[in-house]
C-alpha atoms as a PDB file:
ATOM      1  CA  UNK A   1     233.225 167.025 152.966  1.00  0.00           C
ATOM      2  CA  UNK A   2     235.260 168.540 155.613  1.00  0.00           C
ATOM      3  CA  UNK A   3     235.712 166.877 158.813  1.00  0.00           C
ATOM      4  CA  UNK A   4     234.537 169.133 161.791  1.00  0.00           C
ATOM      5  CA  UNK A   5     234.380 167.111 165.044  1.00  0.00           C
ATOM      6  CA  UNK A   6     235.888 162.982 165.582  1.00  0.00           C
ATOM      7  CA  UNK A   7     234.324 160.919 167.867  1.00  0.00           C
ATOM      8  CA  UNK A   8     235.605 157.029 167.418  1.00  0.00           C
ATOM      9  CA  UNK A   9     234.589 155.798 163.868  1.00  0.00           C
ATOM     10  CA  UNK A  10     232.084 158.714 163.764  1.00  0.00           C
ATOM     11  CA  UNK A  11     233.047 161.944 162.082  1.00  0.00           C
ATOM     12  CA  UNK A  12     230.369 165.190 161.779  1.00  0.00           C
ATOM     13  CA  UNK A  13     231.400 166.386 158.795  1.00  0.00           C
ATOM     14  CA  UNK A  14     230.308 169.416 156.448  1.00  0.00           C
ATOM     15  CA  UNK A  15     230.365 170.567 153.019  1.00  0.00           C
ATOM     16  CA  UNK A  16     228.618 173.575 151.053  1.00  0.00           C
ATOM     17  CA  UNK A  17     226.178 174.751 153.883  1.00  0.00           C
ATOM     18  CA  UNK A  18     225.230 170.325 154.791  1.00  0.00           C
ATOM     19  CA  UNK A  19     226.009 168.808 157.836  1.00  0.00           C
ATOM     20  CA  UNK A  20     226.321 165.298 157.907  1.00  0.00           C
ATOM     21  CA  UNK A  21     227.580 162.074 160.610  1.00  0.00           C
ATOM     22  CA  UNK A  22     229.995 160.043 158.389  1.00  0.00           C
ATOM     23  CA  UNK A  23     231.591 156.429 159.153  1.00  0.00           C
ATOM     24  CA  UNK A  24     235.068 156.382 159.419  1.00  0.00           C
ATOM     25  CA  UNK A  25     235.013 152.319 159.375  1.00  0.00           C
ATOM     26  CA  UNK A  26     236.954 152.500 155.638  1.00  0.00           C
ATOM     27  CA  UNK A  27     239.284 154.360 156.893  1.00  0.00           C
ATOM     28  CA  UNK A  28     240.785 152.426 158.918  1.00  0.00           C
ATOM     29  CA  UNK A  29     244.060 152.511 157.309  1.00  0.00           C
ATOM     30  CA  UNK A  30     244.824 156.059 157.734  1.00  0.00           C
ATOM     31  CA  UNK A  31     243.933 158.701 160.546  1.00  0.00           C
ATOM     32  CA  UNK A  32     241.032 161.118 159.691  1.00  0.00           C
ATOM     33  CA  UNK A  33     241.625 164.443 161.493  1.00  0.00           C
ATOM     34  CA  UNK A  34     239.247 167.574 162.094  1.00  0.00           C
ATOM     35  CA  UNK A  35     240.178 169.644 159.049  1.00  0.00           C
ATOM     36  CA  UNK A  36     241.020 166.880 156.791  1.00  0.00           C
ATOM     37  CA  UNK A  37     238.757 166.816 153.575  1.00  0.00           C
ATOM     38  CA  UNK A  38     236.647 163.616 152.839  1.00  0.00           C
ATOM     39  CA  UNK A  39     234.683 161.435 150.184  1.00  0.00           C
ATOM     40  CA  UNK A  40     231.532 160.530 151.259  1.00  0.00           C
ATOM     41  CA  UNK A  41     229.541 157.947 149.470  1.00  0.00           C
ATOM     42  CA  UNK A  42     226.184 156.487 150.862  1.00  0.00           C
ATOM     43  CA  UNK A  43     227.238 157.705 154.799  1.00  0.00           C
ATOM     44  CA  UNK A  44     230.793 156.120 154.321  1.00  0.00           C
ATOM     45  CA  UNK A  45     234.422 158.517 154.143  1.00  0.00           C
ATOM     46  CA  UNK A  46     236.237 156.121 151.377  1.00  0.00           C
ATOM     47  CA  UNK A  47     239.201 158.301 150.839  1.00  0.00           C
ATOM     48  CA  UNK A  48     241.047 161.493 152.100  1.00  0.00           C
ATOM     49  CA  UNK A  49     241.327 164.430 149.511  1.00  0.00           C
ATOM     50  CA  UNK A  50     243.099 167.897 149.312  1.00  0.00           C
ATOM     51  CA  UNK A  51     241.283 171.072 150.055  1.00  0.00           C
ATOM     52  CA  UNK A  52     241.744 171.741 146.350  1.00  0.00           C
ATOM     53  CA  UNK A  53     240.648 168.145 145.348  1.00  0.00           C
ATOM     54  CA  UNK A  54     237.229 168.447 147.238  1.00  0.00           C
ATOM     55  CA  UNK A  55     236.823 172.034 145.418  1.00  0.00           C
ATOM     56  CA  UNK A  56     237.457 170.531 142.106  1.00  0.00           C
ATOM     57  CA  UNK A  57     234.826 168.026 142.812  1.00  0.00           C
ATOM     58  CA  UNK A  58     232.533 170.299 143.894  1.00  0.00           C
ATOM     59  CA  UNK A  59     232.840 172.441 140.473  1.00  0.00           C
ATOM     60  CA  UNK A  60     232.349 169.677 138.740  1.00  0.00           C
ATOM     61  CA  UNK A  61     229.414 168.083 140.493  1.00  0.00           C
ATOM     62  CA  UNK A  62     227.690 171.719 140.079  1.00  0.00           C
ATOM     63  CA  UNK A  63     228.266 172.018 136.429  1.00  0.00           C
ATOM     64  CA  UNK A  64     226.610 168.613 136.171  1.00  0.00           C
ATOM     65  CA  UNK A  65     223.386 169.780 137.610  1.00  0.00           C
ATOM     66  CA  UNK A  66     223.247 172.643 135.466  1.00  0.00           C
ATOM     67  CA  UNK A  67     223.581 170.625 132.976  1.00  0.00           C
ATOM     68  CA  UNK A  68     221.035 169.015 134.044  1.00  0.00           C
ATOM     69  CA  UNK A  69     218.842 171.521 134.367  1.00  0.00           C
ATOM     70  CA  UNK A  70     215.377 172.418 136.573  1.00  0.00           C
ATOM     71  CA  UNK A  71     214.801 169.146 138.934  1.00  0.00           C
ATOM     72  CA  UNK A  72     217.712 166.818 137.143  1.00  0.00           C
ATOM     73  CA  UNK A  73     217.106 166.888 133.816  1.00  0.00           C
END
């Protein structure tokens, strides 16, 4: 997801359309800017990507649910 707005450990972040508040707790360790692209698992950002990393991921997590066809599989 990309980060659009930092407030503390909170981040609003978006991807594809989905708006979403993410915890920045994990990331600690390195600074999350507005703009910076994000993994999100369960609410959480656990690591910082490219812009070209988070489209990759995206391709891939769409041919997966065609795979999987009408309502998962």
């Amino acid at each position: 997801m990309q980060v659009d707005e930092v407030n503390g450990f909170v981040a609003r972040c978006s991807a594809k359309g989905v708006e979403r508040e993410v915890n920045l707790f994990l990331m600690q360790g390195e600074p999350v800017d507005v703009g910076d692209y994000v993994m999100v698992h369960v609410g959480y950002a656990i690591q910082k990507m490219t812009e070209q990393e988070a489209r990759s991921a995206w391709e891939l997590y769409d041919e997966m649910l065609a795979a999987a066809g009408p309502a998962g599989g």
